[in-house]
C-alpha atoms as a PDB file:
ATOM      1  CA  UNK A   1     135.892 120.645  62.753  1.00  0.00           C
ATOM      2  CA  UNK A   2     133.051 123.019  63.264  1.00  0.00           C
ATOM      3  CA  UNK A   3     132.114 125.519  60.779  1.00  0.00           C
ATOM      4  CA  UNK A   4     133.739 128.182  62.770  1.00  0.00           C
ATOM      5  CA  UNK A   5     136.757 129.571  61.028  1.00  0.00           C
ATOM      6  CA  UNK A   6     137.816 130.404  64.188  1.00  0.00           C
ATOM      7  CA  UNK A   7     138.209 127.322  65.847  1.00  0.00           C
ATOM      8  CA  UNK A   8     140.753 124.328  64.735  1.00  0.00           C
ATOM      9  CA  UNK A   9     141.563 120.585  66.517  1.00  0.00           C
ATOM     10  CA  UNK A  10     144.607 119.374  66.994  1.00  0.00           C
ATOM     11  CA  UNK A  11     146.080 115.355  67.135  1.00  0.00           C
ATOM     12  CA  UNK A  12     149.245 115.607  67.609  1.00  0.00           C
ATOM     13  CA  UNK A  13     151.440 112.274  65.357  1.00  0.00           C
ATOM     14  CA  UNK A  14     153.181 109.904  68.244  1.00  0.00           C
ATOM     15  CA  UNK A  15     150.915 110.640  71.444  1.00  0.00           C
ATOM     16  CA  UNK A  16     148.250 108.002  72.500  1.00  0.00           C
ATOM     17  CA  UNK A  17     145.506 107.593  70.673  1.00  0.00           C
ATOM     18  CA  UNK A  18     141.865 109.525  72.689  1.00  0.00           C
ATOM     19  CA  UNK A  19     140.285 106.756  74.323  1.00  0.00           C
ATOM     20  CA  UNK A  20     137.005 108.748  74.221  1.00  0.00           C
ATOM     21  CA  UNK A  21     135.411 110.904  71.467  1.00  0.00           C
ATOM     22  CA  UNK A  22     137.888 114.289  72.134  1.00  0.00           C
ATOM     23  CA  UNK A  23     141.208 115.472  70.460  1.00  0.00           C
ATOM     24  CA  UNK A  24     144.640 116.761  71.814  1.00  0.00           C
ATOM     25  CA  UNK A  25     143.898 120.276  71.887  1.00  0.00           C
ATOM     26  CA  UNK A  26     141.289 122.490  70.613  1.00  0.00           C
ATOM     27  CA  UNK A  27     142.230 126.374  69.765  1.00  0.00           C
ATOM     28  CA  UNK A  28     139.808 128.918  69.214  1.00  0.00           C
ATOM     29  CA  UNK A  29     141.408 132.196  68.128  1.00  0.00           C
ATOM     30  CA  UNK A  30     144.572 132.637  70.291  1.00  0.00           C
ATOM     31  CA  UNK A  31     143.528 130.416  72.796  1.00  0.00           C
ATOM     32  CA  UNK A  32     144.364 126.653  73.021  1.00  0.00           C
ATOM     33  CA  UNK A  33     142.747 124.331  75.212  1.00  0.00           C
ATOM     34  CA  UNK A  34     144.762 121.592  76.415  1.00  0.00           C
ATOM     35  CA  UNK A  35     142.870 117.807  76.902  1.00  0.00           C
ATOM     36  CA  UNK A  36     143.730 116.351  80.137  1.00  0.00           C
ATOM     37  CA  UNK A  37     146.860 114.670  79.111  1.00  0.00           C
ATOM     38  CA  UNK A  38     147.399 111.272  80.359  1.00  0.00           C
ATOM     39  CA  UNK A  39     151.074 109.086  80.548  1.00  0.00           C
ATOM     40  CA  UNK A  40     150.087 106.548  78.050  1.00  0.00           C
ATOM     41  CA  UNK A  41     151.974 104.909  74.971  1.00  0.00           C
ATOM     42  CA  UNK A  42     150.187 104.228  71.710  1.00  0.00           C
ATOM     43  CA  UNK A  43     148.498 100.643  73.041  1.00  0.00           C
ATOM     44  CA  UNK A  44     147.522 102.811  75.918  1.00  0.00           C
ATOM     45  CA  UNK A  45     149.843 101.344  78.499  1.00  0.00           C
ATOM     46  CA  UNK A  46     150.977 103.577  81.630  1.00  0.00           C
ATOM     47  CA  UNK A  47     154.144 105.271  80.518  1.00  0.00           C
ATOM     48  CA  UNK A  48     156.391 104.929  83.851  1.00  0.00           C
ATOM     49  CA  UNK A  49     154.826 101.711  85.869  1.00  0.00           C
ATOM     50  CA  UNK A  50     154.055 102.918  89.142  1.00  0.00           C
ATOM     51  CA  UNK A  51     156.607 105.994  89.490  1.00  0.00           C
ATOM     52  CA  UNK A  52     154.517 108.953  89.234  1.00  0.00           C
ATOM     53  CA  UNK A  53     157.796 111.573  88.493  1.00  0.00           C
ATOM     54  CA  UNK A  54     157.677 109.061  85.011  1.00  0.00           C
ATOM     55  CA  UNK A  55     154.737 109.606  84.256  1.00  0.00           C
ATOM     56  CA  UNK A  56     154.921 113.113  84.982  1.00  0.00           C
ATOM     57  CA  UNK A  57     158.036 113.636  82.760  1.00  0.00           C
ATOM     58  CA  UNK A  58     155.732 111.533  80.133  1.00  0.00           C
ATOM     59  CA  UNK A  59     152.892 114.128  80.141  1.00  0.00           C
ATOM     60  CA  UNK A  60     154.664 117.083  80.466  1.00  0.00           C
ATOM     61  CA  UNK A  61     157.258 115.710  76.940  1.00  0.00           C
ATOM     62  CA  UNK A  62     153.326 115.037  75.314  1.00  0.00           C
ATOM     63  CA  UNK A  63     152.491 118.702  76.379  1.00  0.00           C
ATOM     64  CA  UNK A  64     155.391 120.123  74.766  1.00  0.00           C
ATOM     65  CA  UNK A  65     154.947 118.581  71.266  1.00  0.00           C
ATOM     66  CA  UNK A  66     151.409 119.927  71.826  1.00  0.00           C
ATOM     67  CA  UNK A  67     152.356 123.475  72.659  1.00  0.00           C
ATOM     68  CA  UNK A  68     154.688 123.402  69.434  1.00  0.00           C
ATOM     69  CA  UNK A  69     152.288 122.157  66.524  1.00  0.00           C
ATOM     70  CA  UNK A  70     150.515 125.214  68.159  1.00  0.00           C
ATOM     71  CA  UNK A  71     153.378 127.519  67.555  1.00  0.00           C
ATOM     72  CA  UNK A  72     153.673 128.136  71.701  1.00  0.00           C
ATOM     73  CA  UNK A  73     155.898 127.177  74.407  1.00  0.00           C
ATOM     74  CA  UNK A  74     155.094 126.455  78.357  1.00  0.00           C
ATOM     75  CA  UNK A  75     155.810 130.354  78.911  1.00  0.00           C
ATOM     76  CA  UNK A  76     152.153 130.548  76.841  1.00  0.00           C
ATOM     77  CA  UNK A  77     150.130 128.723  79.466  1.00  0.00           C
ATOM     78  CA  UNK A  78     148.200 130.620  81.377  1.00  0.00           C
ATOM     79  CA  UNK A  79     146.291 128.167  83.439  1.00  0.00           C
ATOM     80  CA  UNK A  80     147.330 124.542  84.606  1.00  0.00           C
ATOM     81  CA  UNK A  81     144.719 121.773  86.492  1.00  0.00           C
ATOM     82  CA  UNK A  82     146.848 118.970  87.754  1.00  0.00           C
ATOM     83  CA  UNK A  83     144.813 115.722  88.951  1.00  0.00           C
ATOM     84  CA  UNK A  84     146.528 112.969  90.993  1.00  0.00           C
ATOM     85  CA  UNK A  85     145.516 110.252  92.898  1.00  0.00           C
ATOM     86  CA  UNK A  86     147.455 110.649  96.287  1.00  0.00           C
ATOM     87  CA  UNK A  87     148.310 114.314  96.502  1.00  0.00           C
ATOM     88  CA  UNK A  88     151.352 114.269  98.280  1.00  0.00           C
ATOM     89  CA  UNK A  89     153.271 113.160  95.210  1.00  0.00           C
ATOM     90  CA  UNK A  90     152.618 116.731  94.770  1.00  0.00           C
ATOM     91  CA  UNK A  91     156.185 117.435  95.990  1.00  0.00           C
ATOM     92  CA  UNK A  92     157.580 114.289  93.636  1.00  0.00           C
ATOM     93  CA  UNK A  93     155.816 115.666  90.545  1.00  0.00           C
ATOM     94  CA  UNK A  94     156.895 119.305  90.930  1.00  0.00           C
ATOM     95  CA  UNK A  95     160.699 119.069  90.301  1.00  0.00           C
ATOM     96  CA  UNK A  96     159.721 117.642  86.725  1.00  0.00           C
ATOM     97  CA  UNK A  97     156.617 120.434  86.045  1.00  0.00           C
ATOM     98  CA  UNK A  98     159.715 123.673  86.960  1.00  0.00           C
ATOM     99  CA  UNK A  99     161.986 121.986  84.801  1.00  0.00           C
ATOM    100  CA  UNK A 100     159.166 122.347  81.377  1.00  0.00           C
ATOM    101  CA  UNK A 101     157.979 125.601  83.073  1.00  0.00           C
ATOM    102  CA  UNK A 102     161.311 127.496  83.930  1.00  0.00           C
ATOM    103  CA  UNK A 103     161.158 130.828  85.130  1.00  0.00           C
ATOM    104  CA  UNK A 104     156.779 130.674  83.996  1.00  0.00           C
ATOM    105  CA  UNK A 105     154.386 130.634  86.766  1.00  0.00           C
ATOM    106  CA  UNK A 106     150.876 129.927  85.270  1.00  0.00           C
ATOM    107  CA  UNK A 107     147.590 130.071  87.330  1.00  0.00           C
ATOM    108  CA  UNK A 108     147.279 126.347  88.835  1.00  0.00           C
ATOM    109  CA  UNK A 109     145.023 124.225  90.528  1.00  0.00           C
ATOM    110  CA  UNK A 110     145.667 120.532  92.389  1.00  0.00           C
ATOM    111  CA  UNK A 111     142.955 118.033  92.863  1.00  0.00           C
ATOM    112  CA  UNK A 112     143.303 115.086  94.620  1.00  0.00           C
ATOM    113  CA  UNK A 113     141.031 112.250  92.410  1.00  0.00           C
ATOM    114  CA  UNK A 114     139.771 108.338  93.877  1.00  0.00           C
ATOM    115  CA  UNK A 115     141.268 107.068  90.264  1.00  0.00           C
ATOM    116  CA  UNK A 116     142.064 108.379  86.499  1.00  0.00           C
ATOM    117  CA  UNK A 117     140.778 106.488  82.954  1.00  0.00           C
ATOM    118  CA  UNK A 118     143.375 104.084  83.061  1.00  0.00           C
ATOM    119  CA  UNK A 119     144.235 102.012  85.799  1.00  0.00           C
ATOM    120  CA  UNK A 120     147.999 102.506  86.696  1.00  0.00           C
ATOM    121  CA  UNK A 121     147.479 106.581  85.939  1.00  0.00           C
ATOM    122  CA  UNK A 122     148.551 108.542  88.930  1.00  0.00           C
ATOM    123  CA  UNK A 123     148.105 111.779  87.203  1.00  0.00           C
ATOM    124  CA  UNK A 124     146.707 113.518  84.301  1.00  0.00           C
ATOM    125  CA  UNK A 125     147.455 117.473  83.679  1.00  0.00           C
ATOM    126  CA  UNK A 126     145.248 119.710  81.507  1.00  0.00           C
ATOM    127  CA  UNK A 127     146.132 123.036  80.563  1.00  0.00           C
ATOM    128  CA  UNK A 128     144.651 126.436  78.730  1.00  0.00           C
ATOM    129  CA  UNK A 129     147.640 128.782  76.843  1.00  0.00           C
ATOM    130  CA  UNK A 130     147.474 132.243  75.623  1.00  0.00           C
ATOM    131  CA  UNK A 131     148.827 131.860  72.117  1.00  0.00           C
ATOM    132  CA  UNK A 132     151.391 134.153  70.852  1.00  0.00           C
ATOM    133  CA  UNK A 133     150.527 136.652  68.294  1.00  0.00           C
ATOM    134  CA  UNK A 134     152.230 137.615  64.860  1.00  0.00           C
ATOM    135  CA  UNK A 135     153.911 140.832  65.447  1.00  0.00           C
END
């Protein structure tokens, strides 16, 4: 962690190790930055095979237990950037992104990418959340 007071790391215990030099999420005062967030177990395999609404469910369960260490909840994000490699499992992948997200509709972009980290990854979703405040 960086001298600033204001800024803290997160690793959250039971989601797949970084496979680069970068943590789970990084807040700095009451905003939390989201890593891209990829479907992988602890050895790094694909979570799901080939079905993309598995690994979708994967990420967005890994996203969850991130958003709670941080004391937030997917009403708190502000800003999602979804990245899959065919984009029309757009429509596959949304059911599974309303169910986390419920009646929250958070700024959102969709890029279409030629291939993610891991081979077998068919998306990866980042994300930056407003954190609550103490009342």
């Amino acid at each position: 962690m960086s001298g600033s007071t204001m800024r803290k790391e997160y690793s959250v215990p039971g989601l797949s190790p970084p496979i680069s030099h970068y943590c789970d999420a990084v807040q700095f005062g009451n905003m939390l930055f989201i890593s891209g967030i990829a479907p992988l177990d602890q050895d790094l395999n694909v979570i799901g095979g080939d079905d993309v609404v598995a690994q979708a469910e994967a990420i967005f369960a890994a996203m969850d237990k991130i958003l709670k260490l941080a004391g937030a909840g997917f009403g708190d994000i502000l800003k999602v950037t979804v990245f899959l490699t065919d984009v029309d499992d757009r429509t596959k992948i949304n059911p599974v992104r309303q169910r986390y997200f419920g009646e929250a509709r958070p700024a959102s972009t969709l890029i279409e990418v030629s291939r993610l980290a891991i081979p077998g990854m068919k998306v990866e979703v980042e994300a930056v959340v407003g954190l609550p405040t103490a009342a």
